[in-house]
Protein backbone atom coordinates (compact mmCIF):
# COMPACT_ATOMS: atom_id res chain seq x y z
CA UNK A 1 0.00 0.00 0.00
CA UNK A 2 2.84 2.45 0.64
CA UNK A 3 4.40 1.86 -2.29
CA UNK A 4 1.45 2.51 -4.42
CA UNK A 5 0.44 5.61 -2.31
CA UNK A 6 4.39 6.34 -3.36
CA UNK A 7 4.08 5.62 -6.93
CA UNK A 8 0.54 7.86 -7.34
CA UNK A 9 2.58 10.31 -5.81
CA UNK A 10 5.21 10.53 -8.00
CA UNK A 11 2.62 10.30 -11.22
CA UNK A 12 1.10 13.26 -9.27
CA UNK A 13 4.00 15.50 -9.34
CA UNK A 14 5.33 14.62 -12.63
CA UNK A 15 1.69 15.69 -13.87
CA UNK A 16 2.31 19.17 -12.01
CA UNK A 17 5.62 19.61 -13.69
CA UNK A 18 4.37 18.83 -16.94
CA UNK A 19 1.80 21.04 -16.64
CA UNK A 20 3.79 24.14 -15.08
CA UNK A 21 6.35 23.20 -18.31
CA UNK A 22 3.84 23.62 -20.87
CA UNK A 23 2.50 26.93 -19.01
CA UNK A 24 6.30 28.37 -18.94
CA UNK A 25 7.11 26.86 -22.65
CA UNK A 26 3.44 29.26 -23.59
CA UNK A 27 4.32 32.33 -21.70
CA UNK A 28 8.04 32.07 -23.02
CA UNK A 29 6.63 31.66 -26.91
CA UNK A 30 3.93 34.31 -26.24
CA UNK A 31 6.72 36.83 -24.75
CA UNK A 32 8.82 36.06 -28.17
CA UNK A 33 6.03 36.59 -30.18
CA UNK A 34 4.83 39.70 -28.44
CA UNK A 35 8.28 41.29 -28.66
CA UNK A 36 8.53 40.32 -32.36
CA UNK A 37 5.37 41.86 -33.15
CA UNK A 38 6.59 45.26 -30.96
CA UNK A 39 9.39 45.10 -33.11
CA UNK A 40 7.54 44.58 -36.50
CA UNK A 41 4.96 47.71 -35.85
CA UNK A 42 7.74 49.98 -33.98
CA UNK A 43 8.81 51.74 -36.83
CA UNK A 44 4.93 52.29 -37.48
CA UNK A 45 4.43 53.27 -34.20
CA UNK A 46 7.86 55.84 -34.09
CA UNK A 47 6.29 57.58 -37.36
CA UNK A 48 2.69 58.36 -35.94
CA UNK A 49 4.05 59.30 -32.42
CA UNK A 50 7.68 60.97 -33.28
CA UNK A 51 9.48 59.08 -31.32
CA UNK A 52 12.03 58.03 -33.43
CA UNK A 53 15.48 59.36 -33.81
CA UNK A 54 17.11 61.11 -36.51
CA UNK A 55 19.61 59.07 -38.69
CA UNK A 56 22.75 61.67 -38.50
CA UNK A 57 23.49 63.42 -41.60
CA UNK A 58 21.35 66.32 -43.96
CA UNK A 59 18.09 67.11 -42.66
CA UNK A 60 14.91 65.11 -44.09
CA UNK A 61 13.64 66.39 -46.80
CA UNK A 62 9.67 66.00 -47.41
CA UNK A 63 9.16 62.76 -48.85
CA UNK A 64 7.91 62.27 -52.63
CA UNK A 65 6.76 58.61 -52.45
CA UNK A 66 5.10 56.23 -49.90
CA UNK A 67 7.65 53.49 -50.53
CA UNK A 68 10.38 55.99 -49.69
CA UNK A 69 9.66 56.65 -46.52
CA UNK A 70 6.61 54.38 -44.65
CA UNK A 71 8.00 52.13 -42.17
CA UNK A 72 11.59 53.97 -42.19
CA UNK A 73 12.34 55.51 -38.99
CA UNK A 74 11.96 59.06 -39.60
CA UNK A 75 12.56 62.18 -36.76
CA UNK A 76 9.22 63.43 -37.82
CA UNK A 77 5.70 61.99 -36.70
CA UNK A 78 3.54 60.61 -39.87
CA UNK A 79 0.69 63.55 -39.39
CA UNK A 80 3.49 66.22 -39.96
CA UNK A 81 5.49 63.92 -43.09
CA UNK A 82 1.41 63.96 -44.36
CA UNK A 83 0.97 67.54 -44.54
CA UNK A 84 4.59 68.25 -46.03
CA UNK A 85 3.57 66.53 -48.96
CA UNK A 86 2.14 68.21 -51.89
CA UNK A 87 -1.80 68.38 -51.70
CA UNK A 88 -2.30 66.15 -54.48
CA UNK A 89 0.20 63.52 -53.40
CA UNK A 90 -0.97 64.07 -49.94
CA UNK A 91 -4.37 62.17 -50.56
CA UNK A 92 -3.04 59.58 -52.60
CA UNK A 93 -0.57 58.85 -48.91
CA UNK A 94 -3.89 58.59 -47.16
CA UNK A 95 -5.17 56.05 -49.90
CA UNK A 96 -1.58 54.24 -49.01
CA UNK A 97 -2.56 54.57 -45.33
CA UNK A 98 -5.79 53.04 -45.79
CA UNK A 99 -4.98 50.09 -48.00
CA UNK A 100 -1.97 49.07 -45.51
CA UNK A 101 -4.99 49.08 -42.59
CA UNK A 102 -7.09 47.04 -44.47
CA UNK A 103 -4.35 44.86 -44.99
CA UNK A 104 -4.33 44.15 -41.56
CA UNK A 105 -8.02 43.24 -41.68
CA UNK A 106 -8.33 39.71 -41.59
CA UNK A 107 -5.79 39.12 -38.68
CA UNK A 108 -7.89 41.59 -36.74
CA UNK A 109 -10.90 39.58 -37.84
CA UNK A 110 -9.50 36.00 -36.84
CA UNK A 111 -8.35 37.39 -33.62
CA UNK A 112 -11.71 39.13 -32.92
CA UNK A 113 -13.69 36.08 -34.17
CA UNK A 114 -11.42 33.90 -31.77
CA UNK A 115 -12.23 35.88 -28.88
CA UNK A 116 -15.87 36.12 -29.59
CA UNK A 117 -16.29 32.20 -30.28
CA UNK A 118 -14.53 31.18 -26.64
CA UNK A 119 -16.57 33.41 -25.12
CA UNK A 120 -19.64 32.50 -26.63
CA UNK A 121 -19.07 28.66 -26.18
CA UNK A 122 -18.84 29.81 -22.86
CA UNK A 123 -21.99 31.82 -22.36
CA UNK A 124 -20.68 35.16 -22.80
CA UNK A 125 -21.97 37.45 -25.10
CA UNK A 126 -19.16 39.87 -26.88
CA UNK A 127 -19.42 41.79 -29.68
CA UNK A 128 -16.97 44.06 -32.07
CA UNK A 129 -17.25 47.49 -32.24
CA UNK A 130 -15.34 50.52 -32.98
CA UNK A 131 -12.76 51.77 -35.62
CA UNK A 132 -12.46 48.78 -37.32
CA UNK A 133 -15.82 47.96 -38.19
CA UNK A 134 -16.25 51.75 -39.15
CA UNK A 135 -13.22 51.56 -41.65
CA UNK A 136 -11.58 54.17 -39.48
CA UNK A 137 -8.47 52.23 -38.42
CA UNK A 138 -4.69 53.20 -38.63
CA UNK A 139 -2.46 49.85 -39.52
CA UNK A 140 -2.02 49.57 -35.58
CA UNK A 141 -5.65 50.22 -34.39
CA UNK A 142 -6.44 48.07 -31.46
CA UNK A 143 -9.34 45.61 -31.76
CA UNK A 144 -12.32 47.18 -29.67
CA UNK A 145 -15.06 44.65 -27.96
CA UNK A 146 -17.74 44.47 -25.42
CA UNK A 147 -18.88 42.22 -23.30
CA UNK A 148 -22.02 44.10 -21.59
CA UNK A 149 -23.49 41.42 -19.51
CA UNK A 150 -20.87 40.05 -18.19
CA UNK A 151 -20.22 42.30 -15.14
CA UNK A 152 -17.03 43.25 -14.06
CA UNK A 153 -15.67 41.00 -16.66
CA UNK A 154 -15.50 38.06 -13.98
CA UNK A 155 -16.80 35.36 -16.66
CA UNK A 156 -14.50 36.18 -19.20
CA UNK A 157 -11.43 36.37 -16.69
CA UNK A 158 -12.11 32.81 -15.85
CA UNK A 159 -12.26 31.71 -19.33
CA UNK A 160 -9.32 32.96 -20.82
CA UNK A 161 -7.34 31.68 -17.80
CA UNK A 162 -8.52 27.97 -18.29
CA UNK A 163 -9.11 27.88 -22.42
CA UNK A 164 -7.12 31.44 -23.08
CA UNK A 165 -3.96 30.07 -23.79
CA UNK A 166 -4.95 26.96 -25.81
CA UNK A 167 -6.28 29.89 -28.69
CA UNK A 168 -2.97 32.21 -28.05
CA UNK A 169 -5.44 34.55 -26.40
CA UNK A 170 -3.04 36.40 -23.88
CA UNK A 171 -3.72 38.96 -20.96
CA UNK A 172 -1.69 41.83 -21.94
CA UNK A 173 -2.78 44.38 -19.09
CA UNK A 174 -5.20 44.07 -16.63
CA UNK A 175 -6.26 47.81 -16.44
CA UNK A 176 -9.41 47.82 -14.41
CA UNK A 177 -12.59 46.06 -13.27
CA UNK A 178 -13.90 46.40 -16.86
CA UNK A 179 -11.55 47.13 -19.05
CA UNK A 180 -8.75 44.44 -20.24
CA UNK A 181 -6.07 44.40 -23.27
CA UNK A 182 -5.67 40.94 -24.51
CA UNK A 183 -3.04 39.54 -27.17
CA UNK A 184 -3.68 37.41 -29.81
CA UNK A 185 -0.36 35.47 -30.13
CA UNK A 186 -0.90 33.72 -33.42
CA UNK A 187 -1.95 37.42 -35.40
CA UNK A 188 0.18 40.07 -33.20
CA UNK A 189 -3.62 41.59 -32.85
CA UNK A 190 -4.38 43.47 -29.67
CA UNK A 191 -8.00 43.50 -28.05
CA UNK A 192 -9.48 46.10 -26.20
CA UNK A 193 -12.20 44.29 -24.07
CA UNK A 194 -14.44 46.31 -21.69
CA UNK A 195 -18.10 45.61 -20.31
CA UNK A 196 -19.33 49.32 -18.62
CA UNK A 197 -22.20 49.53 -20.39
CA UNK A 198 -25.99 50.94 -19.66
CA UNK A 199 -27.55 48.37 -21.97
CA UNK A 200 -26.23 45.19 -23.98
CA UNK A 201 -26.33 46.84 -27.23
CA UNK A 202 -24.89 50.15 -26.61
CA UNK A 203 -21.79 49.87 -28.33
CA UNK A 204 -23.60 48.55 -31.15
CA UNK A 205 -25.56 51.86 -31.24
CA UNK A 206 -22.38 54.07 -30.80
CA UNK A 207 -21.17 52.39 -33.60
CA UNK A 208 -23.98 52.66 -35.57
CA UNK A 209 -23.94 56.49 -35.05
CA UNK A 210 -20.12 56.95 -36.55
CA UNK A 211 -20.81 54.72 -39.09
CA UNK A 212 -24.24 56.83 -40.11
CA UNK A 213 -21.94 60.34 -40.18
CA UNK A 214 -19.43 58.69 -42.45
CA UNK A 215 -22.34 57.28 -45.04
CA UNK A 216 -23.97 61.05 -44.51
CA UNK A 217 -21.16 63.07 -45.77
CA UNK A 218 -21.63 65.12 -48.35
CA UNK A 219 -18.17 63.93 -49.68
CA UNK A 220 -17.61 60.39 -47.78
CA UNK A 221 -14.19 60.02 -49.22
CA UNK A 222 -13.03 62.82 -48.33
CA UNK A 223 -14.56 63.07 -44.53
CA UNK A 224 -12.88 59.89 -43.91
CA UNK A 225 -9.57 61.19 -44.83
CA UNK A 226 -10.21 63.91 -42.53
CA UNK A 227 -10.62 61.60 -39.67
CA UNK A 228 -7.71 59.42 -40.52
CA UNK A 229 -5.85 62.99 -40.24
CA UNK A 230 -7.48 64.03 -36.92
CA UNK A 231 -6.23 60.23 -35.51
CA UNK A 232 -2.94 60.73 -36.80
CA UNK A 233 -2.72 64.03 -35.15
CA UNK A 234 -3.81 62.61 -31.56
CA UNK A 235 -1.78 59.87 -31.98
CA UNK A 236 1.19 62.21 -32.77
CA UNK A 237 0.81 63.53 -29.18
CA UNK A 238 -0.63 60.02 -27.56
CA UNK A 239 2.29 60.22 -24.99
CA UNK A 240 1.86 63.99 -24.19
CA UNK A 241 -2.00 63.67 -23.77
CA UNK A 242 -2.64 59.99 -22.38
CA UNK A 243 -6.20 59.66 -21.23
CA UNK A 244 -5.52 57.85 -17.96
CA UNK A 245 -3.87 61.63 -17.11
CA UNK A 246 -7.20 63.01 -17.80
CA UNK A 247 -6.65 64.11 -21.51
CA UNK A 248 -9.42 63.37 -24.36
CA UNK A 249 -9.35 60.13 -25.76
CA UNK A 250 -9.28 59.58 -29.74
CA UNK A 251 -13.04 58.56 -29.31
CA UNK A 252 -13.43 62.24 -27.45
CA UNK A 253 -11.64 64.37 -30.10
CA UNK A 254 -13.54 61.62 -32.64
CA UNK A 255 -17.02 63.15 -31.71
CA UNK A 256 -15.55 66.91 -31.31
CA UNK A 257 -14.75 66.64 -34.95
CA UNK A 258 -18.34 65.18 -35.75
CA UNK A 259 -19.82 67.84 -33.81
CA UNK A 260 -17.58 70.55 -35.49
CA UNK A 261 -18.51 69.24 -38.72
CA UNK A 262 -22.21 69.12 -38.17
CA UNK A 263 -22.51 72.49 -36.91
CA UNK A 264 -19.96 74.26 -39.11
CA UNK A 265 -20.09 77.50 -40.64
CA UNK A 266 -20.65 78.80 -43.24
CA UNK A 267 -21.62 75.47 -44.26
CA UNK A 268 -21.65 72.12 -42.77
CA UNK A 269 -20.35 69.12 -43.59
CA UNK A 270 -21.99 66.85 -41.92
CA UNK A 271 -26.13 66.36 -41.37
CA UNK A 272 -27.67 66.65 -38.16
CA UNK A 273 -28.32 63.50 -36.99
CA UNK A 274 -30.03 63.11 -33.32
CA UNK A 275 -29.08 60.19 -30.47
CA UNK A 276 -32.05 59.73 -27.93
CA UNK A 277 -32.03 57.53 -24.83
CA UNK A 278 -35.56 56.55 -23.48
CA UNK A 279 -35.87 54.82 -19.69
CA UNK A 280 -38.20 52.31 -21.09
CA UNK A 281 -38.77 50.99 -17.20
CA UNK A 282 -38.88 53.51 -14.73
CA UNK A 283 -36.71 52.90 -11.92
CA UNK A 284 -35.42 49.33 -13.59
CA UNK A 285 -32.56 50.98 -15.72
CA UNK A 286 -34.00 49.60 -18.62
CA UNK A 287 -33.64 51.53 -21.49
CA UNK A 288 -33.73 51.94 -25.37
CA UNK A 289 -32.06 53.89 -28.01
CA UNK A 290 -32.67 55.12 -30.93
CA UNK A 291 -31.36 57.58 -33.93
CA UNK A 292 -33.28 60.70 -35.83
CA UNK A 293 -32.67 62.15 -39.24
CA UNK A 294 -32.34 65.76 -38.62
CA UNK A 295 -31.69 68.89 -40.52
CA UNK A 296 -29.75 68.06 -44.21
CA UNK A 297 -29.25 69.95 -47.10
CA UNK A 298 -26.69 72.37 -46.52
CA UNK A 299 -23.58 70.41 -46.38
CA UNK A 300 -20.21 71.17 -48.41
CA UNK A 301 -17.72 69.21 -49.57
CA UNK A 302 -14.19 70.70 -48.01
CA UNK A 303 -11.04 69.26 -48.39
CA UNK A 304 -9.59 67.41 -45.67
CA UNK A 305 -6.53 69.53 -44.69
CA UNK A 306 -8.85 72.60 -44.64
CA UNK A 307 -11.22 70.88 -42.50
CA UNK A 308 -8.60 69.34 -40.63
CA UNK A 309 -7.34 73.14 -39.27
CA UNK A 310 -10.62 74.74 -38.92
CA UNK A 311 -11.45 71.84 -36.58
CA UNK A 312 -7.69 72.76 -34.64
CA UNK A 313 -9.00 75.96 -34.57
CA UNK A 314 -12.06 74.78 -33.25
CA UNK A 315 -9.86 73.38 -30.20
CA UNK A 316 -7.62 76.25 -30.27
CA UNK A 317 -10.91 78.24 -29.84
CA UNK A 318 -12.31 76.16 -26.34
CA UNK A 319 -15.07 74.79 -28.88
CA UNK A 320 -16.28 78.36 -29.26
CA UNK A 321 -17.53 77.94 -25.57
CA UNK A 322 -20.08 75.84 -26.73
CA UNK A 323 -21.43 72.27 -25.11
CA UNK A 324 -21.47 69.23 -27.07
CA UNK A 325 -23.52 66.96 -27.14
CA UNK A 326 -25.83 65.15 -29.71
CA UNK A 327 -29.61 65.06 -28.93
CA UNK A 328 -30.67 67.64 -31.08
CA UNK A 329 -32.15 67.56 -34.27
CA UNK A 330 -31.59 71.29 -35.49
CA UNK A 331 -28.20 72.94 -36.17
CA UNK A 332 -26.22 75.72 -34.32
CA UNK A 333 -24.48 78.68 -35.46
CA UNK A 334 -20.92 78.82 -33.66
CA UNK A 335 -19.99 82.29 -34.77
CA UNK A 336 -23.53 83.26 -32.27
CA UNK A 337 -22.14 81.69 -28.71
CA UNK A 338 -18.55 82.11 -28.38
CA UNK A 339 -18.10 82.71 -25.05
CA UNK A 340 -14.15 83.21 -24.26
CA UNK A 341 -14.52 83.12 -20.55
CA UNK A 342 -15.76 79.17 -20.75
CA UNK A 343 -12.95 77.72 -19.80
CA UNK A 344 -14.08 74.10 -19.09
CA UNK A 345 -15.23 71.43 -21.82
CA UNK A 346 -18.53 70.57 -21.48
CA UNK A 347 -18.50 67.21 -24.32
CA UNK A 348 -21.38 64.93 -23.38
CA UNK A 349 -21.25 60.86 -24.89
CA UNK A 350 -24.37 60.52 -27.18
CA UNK A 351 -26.94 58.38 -25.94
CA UNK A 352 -25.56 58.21 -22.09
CA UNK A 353 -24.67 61.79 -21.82
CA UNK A 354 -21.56 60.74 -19.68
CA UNK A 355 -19.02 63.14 -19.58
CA UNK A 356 -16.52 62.66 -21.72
CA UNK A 357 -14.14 65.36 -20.87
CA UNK A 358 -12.51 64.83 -17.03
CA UNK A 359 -12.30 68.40 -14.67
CA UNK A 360 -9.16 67.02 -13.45
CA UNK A 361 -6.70 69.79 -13.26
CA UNK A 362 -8.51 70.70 -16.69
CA UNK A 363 -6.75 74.21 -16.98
CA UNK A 364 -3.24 72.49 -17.33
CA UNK A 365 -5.13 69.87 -19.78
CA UNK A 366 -6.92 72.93 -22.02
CA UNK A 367 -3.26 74.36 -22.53
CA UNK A 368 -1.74 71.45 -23.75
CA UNK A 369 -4.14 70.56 -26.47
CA UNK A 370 -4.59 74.25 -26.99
CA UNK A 371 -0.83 74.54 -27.59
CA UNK A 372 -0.75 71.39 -29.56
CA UNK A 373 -3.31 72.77 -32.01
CA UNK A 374 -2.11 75.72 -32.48
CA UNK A 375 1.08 74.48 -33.70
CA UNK A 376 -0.05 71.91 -36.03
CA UNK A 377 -2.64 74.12 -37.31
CA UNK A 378 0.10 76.35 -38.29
CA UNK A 379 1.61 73.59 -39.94
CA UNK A 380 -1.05 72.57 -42.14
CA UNK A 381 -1.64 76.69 -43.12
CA UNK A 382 2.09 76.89 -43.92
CA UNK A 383 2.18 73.50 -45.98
CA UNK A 384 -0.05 74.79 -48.28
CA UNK A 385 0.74 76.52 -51.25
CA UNK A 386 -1.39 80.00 -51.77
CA UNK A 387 -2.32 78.60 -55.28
CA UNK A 388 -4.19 76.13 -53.58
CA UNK A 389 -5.68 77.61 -50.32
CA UNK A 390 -7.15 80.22 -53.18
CA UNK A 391 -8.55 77.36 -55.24
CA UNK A 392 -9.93 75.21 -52.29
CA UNK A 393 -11.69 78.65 -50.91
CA UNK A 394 -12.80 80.07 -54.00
CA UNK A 395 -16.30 78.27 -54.75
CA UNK A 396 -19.23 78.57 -52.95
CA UNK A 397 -18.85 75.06 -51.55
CA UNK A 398 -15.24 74.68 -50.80
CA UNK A 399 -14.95 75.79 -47.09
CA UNK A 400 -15.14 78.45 -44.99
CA UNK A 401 -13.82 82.33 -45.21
CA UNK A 402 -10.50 82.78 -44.90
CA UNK A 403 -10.71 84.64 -42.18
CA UNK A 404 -11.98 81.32 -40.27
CA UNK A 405 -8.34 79.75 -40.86
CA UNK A 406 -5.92 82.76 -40.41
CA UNK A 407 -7.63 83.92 -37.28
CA UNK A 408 -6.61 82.66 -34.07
CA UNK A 409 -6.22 83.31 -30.48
């Protein structure tokens, strides 16, 4: 009897160390993979955020093709190499930019459709959302999904501990009750996983908003060129204005510009289109959502650079002193309610109406972005030849006065 209680014993502990080898031999391929993937998107990453070093030698001269200079370290962030470049090559870079995201498509797809099938054979409802279903994403967009119901994330913690692993489904940082960034070994893909939501298919109407102001441009091409631009430009200054110091996030400055563009003058480019939230059960928290069609008509089609520093001035400006928000169904005139002494973003989430904008030692906050705007704004203005700031003002539908992009404060 001792000697079998011996012999289970040792069949016991070789088990263990099997197990804790195949758990080290995972973490040690995952960390590999990981760092090979850093290393593969770093040069990416250096070029949007300007964090790369200068090679010694002449100074960089603007570049004249895409295969010159993407993914080459360069000392200049990729918003700034953008606007040095001619304004027709300029959109054709975008193009570039956009083609290289989708690209990178169907490894976000696999990893997302990974994730959503382990949780699902699981019981847990998740669903993608965000830039990449909009067709919004840089190269290097995170993956963004929600699990709603599952509170606090607990359910899906447990699952990608036990069955995580077996899909190369990683925990990359635990960053809060319900919010998680996962790494999918196999495609490099990262996956921003969160659950605080009011209802189970509020990101899906979030989405659904973006997605209808994209399809509602007057020019669609061109609006989403401007929004590639605006991304660029926060991520240029991601690691001067992190979020988790209190700063805007890109979804933040994302509905700024919407708002900006809706409500632009002399003409929009965007229609008014309303979010509503209804408490369908008083006192239960249940509630519904739902989109209006509101004013349309006026909008313009306005090149994306143009729009690009209007909306800088627009932030250089403390959003006119105006509050933001999206449950209205008629249009506002800007030039009517400045109010210089407003000091404090008001910039309201559409259908929750959670603040989006954190009072947080908010003065030192304004004067960053403020600075940051002005600047690049000043860039885009001096990038641009007066042949064609003339030609992209001149008709009725182009953009704004010129006095609305050499003014400033």
């Amino acid at each position: 009897m001792p000697f079998a209680c011996l012999i289970a014993g040792c069949m016991e502990t070789f088990s263990q160390w099997t197990e804790a080898q195949y758990h080290m031999s995972a973490a040690h391929n995952y960390s590999a993979s990981k760092a090979s993937k850093n290393e593969s998107i770093s040069k990416y990453r250096d070029l949007t955020a300007g964090t790369a070093q200068p090679a010694p030698g002449p100074p960089v001269q603007p570049p004249k093709s895409r295969s010159t200079w993407i993914g080459k370290d360069a000392p200049t962030p990729l918003f700034n190499q953008i606007m040095l470049l001619p304004p027709k090559q300029r959109s054709l870079e975008i193009s570039e930019l956009r083609k290289s995201a989708e690209a990178q498509r169907a490894n976000v797809e696999t990893a997302a459709r990974a994730f959503v099938n382990l949780m699902k054979a699981h019981g847990v409802t998740a669903y993608e959302h965000g830039s990449w279903v909009q067709g919004i994403a840089l190269p290097d967009s995170d993956c963004d999904i929600s699990c709603p119901e599952d509170r606090d994330l607990r359910r899906t913690r447990q699952v990608l501990q036990r069955e995580g692993r077996k899909l190369g489904l990683f925990i990359d940082q635990d960053i809060s009750d319900w919010r998680i960034l996962l790494e999918h070994e196999p495609t490099g893909v990262q996956l921003d996983v969160t659950q605080r939501a009011y209802v189970s298919d509020e990101p899906y109407w979030k989405g659904e908003h973006v997605s209808s102001v994209l399809k509602g441009a007057k020019d669609p091409v061109a609006f989403r060129e401007a929004v590639l631009l605006v991304k660029l430009w926060v991520k240029k200054h991601s690691q001067q204005m992190k979020p988790k110091d209190g700063y805007p996030n890109t979804y933040t400055f994302l509905l700024l510009f919407i708002w900006f563009c809706t409500h632009r003058q002399p003409r929009p480019v965007l229609p008014v289109i309303g979010c509503y939230a209804a408490e369908v059960v008083p006192g239960r928290g249940v509630w519904k959502y739902w989109m209006e069609n509101g004013k349309r008509g006026e909008e313009a089609s306005v090149p994306p650079e143009i729009l690009v520093a209007e909306f800088l001035l627009f932030l250089q400006s403390d959003l006119y002193g105006h509050e933001i928000s999206f449950d209205r169904a008629d249009r506002l005139y800007m030039a009517d309610q400045r109010d210089n002494n407003s000091k404090t973003w008001q910039v309201f989430e559409p259908f929750t109406f959670d603040r989006k904008c954190s009072a947080r030692m908010w003065m030192e906050k304004r004067r960053t972005i403020i600075g940051n705007a002005r600047v690049d704004r000043a860039l885009i203005l001096n990038s641009s030849s007066p042949d064609s700031h003339s030609q992209s003002s001149s008709g009725p539908s182009a953009g704004p006065p010129t006095s609305m992009l050499v003014q400033g404060r």
